[in-house]
PDB file of N, CA and C in Angstrom:
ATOM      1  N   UNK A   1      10.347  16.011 -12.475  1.00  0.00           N
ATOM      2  CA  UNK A   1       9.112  15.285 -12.668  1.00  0.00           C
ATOM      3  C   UNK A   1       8.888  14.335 -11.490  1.00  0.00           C
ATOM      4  N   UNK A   2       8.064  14.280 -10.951  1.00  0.00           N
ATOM      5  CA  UNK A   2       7.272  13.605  -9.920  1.00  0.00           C
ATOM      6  C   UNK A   2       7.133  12.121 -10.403  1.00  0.00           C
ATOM      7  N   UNK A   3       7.324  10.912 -10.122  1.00  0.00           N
ATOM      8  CA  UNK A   3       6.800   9.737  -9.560  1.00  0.00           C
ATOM      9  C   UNK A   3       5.969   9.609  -8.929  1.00  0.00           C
ATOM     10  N   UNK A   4       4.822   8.586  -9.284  1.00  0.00           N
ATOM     11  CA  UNK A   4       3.858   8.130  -7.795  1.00  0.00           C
ATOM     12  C   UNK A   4       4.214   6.888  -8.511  1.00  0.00           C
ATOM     13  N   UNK A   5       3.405   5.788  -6.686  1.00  0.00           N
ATOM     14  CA  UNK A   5       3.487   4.432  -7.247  1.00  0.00           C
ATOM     15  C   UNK A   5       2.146   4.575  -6.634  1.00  0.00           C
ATOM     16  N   UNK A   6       0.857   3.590  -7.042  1.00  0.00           N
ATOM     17  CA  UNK A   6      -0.382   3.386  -6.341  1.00  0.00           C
ATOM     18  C   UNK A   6       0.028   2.068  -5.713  1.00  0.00           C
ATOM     19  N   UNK A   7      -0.723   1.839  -4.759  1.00  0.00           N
ATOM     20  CA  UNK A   7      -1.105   0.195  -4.234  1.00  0.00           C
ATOM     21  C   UNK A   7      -2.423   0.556  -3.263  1.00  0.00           C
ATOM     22  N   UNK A   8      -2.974  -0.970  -3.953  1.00  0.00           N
ATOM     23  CA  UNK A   8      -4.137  -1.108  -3.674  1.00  0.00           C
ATOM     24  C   UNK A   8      -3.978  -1.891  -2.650  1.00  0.00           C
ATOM     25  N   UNK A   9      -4.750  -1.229  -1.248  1.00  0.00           N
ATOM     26  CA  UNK A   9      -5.030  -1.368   0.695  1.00  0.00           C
ATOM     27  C   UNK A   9      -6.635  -2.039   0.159  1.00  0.00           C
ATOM     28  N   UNK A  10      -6.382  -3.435   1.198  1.00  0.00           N
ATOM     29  CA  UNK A  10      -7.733  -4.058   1.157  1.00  0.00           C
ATOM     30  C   UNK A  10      -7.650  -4.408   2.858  1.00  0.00           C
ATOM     31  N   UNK A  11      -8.635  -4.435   3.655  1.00  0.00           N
ATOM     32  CA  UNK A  11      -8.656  -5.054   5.086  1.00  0.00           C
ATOM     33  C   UNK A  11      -8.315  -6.576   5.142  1.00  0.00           C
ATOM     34  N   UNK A  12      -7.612  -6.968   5.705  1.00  0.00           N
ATOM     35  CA  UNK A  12      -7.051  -8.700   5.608  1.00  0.00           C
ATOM     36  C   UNK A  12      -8.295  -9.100   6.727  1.00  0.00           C
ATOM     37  N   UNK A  13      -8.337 -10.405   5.889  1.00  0.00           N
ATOM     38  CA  UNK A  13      -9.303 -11.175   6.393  1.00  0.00           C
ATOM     39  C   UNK A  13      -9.403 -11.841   8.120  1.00  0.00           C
ATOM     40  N   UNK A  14      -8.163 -11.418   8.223  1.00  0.00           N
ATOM     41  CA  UNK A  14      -7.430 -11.753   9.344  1.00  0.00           C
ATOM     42  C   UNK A  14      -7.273 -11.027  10.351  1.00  0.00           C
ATOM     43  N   UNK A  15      -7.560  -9.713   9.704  1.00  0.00           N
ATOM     44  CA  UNK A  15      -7.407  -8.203  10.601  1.00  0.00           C
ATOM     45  C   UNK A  15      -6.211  -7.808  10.015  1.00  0.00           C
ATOM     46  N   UNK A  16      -6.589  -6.154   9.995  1.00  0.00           N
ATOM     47  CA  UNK A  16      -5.308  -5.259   9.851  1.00  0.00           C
ATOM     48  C   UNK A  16      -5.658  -4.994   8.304  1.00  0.00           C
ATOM     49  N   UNK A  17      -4.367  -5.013   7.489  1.00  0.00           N
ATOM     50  CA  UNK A  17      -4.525  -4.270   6.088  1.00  0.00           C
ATOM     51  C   UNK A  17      -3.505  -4.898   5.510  1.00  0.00           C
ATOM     52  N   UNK A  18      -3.852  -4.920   4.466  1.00  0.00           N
ATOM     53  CA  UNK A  18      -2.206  -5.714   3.389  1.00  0.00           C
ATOM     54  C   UNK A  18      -2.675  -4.550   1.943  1.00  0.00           C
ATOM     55  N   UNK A  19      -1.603  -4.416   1.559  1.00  0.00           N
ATOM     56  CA  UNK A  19      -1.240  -3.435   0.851  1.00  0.00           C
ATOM     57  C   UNK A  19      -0.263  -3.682  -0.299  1.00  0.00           C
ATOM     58  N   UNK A  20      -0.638  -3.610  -1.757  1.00  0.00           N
ATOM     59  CA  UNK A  20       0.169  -4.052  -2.740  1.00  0.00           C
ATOM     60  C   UNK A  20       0.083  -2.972  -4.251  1.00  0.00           C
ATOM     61  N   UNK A  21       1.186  -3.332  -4.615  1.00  0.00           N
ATOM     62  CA  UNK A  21       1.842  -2.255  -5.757  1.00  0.00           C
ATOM     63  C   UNK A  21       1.327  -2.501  -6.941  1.00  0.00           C
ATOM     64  N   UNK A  22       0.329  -1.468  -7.519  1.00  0.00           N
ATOM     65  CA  UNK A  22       0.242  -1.769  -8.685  1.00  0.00           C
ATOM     66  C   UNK A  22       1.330  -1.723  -9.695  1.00  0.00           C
ATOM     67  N   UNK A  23       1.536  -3.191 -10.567  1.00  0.00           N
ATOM     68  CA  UNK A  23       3.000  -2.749 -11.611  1.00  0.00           C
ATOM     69  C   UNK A  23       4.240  -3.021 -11.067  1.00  0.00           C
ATOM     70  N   UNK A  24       3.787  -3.332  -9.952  1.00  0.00           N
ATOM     71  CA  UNK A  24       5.406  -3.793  -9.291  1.00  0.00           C
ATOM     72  C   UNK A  24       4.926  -4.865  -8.251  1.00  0.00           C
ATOM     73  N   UNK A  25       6.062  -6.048  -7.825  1.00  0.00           N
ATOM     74  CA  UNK A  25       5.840  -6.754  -7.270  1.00  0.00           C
ATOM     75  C   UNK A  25       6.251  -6.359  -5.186  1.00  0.00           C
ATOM     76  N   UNK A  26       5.878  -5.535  -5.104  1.00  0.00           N
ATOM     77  CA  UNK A  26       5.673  -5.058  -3.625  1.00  0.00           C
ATOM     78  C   UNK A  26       4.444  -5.378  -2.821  1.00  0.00           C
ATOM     79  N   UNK A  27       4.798  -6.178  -1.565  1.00  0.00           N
ATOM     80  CA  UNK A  27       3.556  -6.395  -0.791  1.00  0.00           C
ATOM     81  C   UNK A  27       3.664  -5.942   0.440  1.00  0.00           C
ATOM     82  N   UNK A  28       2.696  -5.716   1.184  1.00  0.00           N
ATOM     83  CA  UNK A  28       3.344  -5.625   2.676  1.00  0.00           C
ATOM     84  C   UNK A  28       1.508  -5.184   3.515  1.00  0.00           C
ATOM     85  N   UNK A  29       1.951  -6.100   4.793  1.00  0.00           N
ATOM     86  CA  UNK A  29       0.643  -5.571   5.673  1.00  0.00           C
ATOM     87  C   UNK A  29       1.387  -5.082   7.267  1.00  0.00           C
ATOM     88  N   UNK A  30       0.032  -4.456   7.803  1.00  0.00           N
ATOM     89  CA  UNK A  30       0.352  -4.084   9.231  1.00  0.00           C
ATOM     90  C   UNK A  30      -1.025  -4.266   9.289  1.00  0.00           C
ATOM     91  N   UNK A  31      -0.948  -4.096  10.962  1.00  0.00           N
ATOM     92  CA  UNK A  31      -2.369  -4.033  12.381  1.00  0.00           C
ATOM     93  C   UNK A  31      -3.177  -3.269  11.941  1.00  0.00           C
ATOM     94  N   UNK A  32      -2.906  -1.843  11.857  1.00  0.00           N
ATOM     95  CA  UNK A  32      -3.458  -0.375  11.749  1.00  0.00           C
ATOM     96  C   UNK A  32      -2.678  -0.297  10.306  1.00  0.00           C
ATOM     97  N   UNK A  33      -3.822   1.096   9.959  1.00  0.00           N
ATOM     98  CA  UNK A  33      -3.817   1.802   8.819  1.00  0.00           C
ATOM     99  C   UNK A  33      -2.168   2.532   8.965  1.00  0.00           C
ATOM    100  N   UNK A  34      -2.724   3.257   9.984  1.00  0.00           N
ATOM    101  CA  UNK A  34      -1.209   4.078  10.353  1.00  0.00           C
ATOM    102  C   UNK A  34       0.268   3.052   9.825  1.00  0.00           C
ATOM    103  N   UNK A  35      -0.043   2.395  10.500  1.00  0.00           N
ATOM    104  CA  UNK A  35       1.070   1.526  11.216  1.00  0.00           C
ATOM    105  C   UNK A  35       1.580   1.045   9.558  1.00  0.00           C
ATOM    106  N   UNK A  36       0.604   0.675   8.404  1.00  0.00           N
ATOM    107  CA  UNK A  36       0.884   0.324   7.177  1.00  0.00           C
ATOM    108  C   UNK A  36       1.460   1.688   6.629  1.00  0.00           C
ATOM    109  N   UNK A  37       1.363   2.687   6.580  1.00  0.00           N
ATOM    110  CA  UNK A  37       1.632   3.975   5.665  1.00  0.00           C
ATOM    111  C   UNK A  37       3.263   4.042   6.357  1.00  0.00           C
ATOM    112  N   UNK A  38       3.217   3.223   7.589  1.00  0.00           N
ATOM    113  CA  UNK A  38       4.913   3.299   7.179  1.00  0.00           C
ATOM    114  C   UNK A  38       5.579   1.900   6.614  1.00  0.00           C
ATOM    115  N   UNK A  39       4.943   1.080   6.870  1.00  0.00           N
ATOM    116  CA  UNK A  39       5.142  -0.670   6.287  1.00  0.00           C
ATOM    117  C   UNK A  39       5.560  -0.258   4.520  1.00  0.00           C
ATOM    118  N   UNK A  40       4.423   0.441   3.745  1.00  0.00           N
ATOM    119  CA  UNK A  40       4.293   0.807   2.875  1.00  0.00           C
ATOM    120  C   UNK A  40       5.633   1.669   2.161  1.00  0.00           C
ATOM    121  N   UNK A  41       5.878   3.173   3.114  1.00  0.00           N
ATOM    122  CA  UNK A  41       6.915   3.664   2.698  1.00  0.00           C
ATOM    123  C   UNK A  41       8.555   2.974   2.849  1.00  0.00           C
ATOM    124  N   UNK A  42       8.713   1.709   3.965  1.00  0.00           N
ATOM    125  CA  UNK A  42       9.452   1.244   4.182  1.00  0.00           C
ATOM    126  C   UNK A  42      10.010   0.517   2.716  1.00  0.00           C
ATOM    127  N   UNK A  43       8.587  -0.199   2.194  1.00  0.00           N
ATOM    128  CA  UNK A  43       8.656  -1.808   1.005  1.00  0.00           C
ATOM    129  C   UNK A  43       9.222  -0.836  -0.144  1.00  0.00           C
ATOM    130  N   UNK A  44       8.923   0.542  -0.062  1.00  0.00           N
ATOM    131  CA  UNK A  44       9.504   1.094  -1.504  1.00  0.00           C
ATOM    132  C   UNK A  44      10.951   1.619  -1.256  1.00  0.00           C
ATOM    133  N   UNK A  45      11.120   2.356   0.101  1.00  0.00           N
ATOM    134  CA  UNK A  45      12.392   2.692  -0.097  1.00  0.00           C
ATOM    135  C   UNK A  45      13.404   1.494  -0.152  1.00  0.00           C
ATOM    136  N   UNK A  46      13.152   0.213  -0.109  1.00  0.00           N
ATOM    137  CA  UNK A  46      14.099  -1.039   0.058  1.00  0.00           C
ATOM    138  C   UNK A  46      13.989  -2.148  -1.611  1.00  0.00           C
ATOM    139  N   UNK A  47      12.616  -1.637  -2.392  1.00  0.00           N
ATOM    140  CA  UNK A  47      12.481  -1.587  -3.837  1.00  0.00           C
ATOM    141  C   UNK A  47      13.143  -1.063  -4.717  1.00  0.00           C
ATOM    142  N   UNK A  48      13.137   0.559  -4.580  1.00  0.00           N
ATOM    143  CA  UNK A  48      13.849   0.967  -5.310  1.00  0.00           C
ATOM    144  C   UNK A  48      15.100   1.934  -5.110  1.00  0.00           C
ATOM    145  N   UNK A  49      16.481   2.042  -5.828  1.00  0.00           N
ATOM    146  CA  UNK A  49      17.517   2.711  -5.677  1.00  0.00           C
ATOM    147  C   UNK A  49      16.842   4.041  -5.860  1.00  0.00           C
ATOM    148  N   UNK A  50      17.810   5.281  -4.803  1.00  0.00           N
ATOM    149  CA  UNK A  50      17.310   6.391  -4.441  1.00  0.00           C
ATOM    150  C   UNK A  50      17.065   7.096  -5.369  1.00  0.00           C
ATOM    151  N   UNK A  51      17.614   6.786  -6.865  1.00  0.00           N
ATOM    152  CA  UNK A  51      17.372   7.840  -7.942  1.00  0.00           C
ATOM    153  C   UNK A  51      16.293   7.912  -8.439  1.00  0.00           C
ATOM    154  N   UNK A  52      15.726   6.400  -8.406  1.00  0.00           N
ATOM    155  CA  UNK A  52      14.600   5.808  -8.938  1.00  0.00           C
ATOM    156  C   UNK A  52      13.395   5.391  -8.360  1.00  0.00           C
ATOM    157  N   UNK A  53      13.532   6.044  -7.277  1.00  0.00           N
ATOM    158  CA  UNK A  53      12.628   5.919  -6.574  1.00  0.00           C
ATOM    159  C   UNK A  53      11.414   6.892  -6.395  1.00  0.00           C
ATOM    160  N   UNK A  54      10.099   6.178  -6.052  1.00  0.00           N
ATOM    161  CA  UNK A  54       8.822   7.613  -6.516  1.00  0.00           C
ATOM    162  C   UNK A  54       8.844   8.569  -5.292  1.00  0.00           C
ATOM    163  N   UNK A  55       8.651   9.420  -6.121  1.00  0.00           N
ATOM    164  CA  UNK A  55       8.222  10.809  -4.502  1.00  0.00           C
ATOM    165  C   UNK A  55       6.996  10.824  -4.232  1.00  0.00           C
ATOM    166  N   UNK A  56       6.115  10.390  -4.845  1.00  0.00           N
ATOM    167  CA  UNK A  56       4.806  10.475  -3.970  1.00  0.00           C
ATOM    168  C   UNK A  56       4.300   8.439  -4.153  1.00  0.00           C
ATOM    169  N   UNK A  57       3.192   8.294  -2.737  1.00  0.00           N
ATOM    170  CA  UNK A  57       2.848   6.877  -2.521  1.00  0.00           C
ATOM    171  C   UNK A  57       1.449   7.182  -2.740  1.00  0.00           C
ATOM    172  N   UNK A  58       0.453   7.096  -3.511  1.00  0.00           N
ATOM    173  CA  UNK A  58      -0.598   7.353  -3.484  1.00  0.00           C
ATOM    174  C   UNK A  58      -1.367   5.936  -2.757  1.00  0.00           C
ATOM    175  N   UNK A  59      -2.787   5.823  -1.738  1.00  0.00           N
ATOM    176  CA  UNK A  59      -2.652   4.237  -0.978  1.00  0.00           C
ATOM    177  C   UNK A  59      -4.323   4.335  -1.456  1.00  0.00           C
ATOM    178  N   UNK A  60      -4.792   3.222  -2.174  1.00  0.00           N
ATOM    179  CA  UNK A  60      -6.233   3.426  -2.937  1.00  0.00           C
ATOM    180  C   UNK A  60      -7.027   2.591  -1.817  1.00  0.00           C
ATOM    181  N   UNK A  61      -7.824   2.849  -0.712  1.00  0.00           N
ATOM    182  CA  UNK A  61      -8.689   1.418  -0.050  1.00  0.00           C
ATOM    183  C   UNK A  61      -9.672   1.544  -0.258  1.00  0.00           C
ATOM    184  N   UNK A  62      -9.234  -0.304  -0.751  1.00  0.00           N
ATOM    185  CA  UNK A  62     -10.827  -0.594  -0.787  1.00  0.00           C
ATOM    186  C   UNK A  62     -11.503  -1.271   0.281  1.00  0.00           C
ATOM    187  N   UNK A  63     -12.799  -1.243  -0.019  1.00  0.00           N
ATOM    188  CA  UNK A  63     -13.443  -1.381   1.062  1.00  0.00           C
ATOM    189  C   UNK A  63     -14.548  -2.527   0.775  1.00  0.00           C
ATOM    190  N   UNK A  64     -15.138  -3.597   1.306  1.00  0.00           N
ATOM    191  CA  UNK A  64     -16.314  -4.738   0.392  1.00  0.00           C
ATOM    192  C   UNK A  64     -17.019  -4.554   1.635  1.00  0.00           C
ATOM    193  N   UNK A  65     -18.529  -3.924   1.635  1.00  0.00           N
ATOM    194  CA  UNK A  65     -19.331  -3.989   2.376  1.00  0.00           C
ATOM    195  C   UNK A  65     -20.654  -4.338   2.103  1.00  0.00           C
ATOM    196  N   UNK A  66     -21.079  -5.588   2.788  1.00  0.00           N
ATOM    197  CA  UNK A  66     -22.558  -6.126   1.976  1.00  0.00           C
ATOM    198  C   UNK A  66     -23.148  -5.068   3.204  1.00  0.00           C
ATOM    199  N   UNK A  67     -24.593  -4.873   2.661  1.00  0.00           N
ATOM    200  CA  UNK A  67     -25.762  -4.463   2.594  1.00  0.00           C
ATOM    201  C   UNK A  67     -27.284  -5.402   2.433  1.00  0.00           C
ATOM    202  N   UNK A  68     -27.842  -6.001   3.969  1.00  0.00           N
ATOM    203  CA  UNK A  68     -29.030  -6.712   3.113  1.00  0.00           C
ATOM    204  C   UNK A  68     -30.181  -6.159   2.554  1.00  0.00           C
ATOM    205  N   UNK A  69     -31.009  -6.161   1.873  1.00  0.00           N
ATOM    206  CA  UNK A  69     -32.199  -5.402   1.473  1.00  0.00           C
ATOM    207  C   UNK A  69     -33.140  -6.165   2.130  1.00  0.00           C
TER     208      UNK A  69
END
């Protein structure tokens, strides 16, 4: 049986991306998107012991874009 963990990718206000675990207390940002999808796989393999750990990372971004009318 398969594991996923989600975390929800928002753009930091600051630049770059921060990235956090739904259901679990995991955080982590990088510069680039890229550069997070390994930040990301790093925060879980150091979360959880290898047995227990998920096989798939599903990464949800969101995105807040105004629009004026």
């Amino acid at each position: 049986m398969d594991k996923e963990i989600i975390f929800l990718v928002e753009e930091s206000s600051e630049g770059g991306y921060q990235a956090r675990a739904l259901g679990y207390p995991i955080f982590t940002e990088a510069d680039t998107f890229e550069e997070l999808k390994g930040m990301v796989q790093d925060a879980v393999r150091c979360h959880f012991e290898e047995a227990e750990r998920p096989s798939l990372i599903c990464l949800h971004l969101v995105k807040d874009e105004v629009i004026t009318v």
